[in-house]
Protein backbone atom coordinates (compact mmCIF):
# COMPACT_ATOMS: atom_id res chain seq x y z
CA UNK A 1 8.31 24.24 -74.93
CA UNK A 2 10.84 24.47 -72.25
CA UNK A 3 9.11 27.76 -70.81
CA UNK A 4 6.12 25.04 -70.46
CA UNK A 5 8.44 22.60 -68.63
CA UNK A 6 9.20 24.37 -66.07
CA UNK A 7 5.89 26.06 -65.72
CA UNK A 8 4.32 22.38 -65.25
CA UNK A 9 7.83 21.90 -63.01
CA UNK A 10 6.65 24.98 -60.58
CA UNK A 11 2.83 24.69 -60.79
CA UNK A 12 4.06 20.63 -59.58
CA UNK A 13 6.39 21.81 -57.50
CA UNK A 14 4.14 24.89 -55.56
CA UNK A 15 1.16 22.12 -55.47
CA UNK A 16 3.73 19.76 -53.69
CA UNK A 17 4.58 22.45 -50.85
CA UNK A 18 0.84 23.03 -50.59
CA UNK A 19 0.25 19.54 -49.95
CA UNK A 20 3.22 18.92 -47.39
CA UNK A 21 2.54 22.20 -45.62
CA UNK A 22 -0.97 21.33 -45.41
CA UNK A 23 0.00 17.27 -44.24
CA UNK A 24 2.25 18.81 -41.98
CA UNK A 25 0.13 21.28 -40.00
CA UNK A 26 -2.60 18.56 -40.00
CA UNK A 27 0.34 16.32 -38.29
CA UNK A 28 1.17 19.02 -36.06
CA UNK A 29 -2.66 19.87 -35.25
CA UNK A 30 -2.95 16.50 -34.24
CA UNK A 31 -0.06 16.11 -31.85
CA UNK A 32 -1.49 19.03 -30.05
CA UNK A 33 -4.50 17.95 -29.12
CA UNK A 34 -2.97 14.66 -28.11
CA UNK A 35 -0.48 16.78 -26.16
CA UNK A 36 -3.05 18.42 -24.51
CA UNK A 37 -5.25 15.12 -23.36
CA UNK A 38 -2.29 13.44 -22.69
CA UNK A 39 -1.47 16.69 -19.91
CA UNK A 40 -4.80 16.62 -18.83
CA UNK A 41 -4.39 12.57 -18.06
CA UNK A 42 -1.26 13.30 -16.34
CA UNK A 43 -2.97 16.34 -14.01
CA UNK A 44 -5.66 13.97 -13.13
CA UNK A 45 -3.36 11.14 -12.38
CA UNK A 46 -1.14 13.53 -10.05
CA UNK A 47 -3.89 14.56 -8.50
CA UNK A 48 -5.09 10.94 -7.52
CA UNK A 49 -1.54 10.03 -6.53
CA UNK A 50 -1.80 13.00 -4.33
CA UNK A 51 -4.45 12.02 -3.16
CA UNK A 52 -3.48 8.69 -2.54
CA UNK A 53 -0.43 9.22 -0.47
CA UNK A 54 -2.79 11.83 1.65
CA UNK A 55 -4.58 8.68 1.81
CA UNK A 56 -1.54 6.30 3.15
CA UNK A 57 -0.29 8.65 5.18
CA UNK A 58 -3.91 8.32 6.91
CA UNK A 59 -3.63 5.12 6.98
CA UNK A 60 -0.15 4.16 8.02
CA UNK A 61 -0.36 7.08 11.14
CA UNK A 62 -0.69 4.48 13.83
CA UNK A 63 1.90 2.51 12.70
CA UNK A 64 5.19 2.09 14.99
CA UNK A 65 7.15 2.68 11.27
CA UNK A 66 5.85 6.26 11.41
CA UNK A 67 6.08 7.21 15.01
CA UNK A 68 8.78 8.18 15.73
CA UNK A 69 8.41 8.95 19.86
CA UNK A 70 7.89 4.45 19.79
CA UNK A 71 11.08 4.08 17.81
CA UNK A 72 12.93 6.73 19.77
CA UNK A 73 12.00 5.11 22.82
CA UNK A 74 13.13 1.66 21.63
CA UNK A 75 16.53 3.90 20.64
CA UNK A 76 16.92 5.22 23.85
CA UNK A 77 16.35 1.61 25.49
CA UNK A 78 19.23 -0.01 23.29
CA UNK A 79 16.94 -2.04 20.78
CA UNK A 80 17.62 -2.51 17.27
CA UNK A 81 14.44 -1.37 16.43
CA UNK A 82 14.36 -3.70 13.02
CA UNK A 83 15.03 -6.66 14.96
CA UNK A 84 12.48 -5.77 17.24
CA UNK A 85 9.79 -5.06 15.27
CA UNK A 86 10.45 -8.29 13.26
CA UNK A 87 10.82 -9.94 16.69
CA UNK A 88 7.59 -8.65 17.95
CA UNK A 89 5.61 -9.81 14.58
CA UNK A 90 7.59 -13.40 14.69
CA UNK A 91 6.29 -14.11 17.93
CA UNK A 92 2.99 -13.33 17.58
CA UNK A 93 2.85 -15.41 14.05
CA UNK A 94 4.96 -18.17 16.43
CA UNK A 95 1.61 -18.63 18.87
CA UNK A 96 -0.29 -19.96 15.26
CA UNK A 97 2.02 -22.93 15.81
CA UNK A 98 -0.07 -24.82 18.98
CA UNK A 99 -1.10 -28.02 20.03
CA UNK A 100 -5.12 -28.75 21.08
CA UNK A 101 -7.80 -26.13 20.58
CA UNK A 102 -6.81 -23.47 22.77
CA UNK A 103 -4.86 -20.66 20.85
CA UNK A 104 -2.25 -19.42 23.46
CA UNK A 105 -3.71 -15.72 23.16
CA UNK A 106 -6.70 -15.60 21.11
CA UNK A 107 -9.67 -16.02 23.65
CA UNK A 108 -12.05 -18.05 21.07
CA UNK A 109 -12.44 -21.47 19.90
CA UNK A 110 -12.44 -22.54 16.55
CA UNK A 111 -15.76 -23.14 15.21
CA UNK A 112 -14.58 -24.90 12.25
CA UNK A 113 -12.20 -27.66 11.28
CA UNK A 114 -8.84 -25.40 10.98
CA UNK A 115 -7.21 -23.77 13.79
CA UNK A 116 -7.54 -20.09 14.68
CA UNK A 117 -4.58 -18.13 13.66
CA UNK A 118 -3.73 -14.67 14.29
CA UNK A 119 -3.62 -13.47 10.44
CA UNK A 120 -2.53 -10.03 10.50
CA UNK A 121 -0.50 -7.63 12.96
CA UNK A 122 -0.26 -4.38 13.39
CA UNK A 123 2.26 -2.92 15.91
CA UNK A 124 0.78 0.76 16.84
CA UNK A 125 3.64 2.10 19.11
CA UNK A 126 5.86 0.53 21.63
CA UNK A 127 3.19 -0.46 23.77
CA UNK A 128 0.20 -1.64 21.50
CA UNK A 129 -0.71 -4.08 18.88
CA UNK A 130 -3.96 -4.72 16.91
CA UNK A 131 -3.92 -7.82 15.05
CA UNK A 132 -6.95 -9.93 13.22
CA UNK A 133 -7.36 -13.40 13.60
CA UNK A 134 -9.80 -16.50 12.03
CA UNK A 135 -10.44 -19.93 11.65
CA UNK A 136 -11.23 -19.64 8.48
CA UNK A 137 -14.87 -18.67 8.16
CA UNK A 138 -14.92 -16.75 11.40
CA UNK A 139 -13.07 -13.29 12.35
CA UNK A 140 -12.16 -11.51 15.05
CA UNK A 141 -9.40 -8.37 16.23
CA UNK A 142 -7.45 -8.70 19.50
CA UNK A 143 -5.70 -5.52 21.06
CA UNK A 144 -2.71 -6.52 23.37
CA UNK A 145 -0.37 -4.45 24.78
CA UNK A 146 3.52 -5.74 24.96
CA UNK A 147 6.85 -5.20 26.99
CA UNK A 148 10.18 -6.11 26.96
CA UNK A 149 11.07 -7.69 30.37
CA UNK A 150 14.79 -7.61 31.93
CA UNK A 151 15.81 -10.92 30.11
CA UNK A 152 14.85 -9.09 26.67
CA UNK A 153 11.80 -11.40 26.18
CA UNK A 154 8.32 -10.63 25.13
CA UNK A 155 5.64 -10.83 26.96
CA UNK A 156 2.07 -10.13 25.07
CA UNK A 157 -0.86 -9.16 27.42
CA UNK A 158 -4.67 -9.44 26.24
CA UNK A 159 -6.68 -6.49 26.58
CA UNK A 160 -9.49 -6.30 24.38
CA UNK A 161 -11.00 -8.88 21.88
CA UNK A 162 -14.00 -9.40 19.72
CA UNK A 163 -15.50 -11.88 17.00
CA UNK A 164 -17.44 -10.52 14.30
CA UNK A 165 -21.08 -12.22 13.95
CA UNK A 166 -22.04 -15.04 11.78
CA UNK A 167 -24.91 -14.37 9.25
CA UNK A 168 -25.75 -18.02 8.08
């Protein structure tokens, strides 16, 4: 009787570590392929973040952050090239604060009920600027060029400018 026992205790006992080595491997099985689509989601995502800042880097070339002959120049000239650059985009945002219809640099009238304001700026190198500007409904870009002039003050000079067509 005891010779059955533990015959029924190892047949139990051999069909238990059949079971959990076969649960197991299953487990395991599993968490490879999981491993593996959760490397091949991370190799795609690097690639589109590589991508991406190939991208920005594009995009953010003519930018005065990224030059750095414009902020060496503004170096060699004394300027606290932070302060200037904020100055620069302050003063611009500054001429959206005016009194009749005439903005003091955009060379367009509002067509609409709200002013035109210059709504984004983007300082190229330490002579140009591109910035947008609407009323709105309407759009347009303006290109100015800028210097500093012996009293430190800004002066902003029109040269180019353009309003996108209405399609009504």
């Amino acid at each position: 009787m005891k010779s059955r026992i533990f015959m029924y205790l190892f047949i139990f006992s051999a069909l238990l570590c059949i079971f959990q080595y076969a649960n197991s491997k299953n487990i395991l099985d599993k968490y490879e392929v999981d491993i593996k689509k959760l490397k091949a989601i991370v190799e795609e995502k690097e690639q589109t973040i590589t991508e991406l800042e190939d991208q920005n880097f594009e995009l953010n070339y003519f930018n005065i952050d990224r030059n750095d002959n414009a902020l060496d120049y503004f170096i060699m000239q004394g300027y606290d090239v932070d302060k200037l650059i904020t100055a620069i985009n302050e003063g611009l945002y500054e001429m959206n604060d005016y009194e009749g219809e005439d903005h003091p640099i955009v060379p367009f009238v509002s067509m609409t009920e709200s002013k035109l304001v210059i709504n984004k700026i983007r300082i190229l190198n330490h002579r140009w600027i591109v910035a947008n500007f609407t009323d709105g409904a309407n759009w347009g870009e303006i290109f100015l060029t800028y210097e500093i002039d012996e009293e430190n003050n800004l002066k902003y000079h029109l040269s180019e400018y353009f309003m996108y067509p209405t399609f009504n």
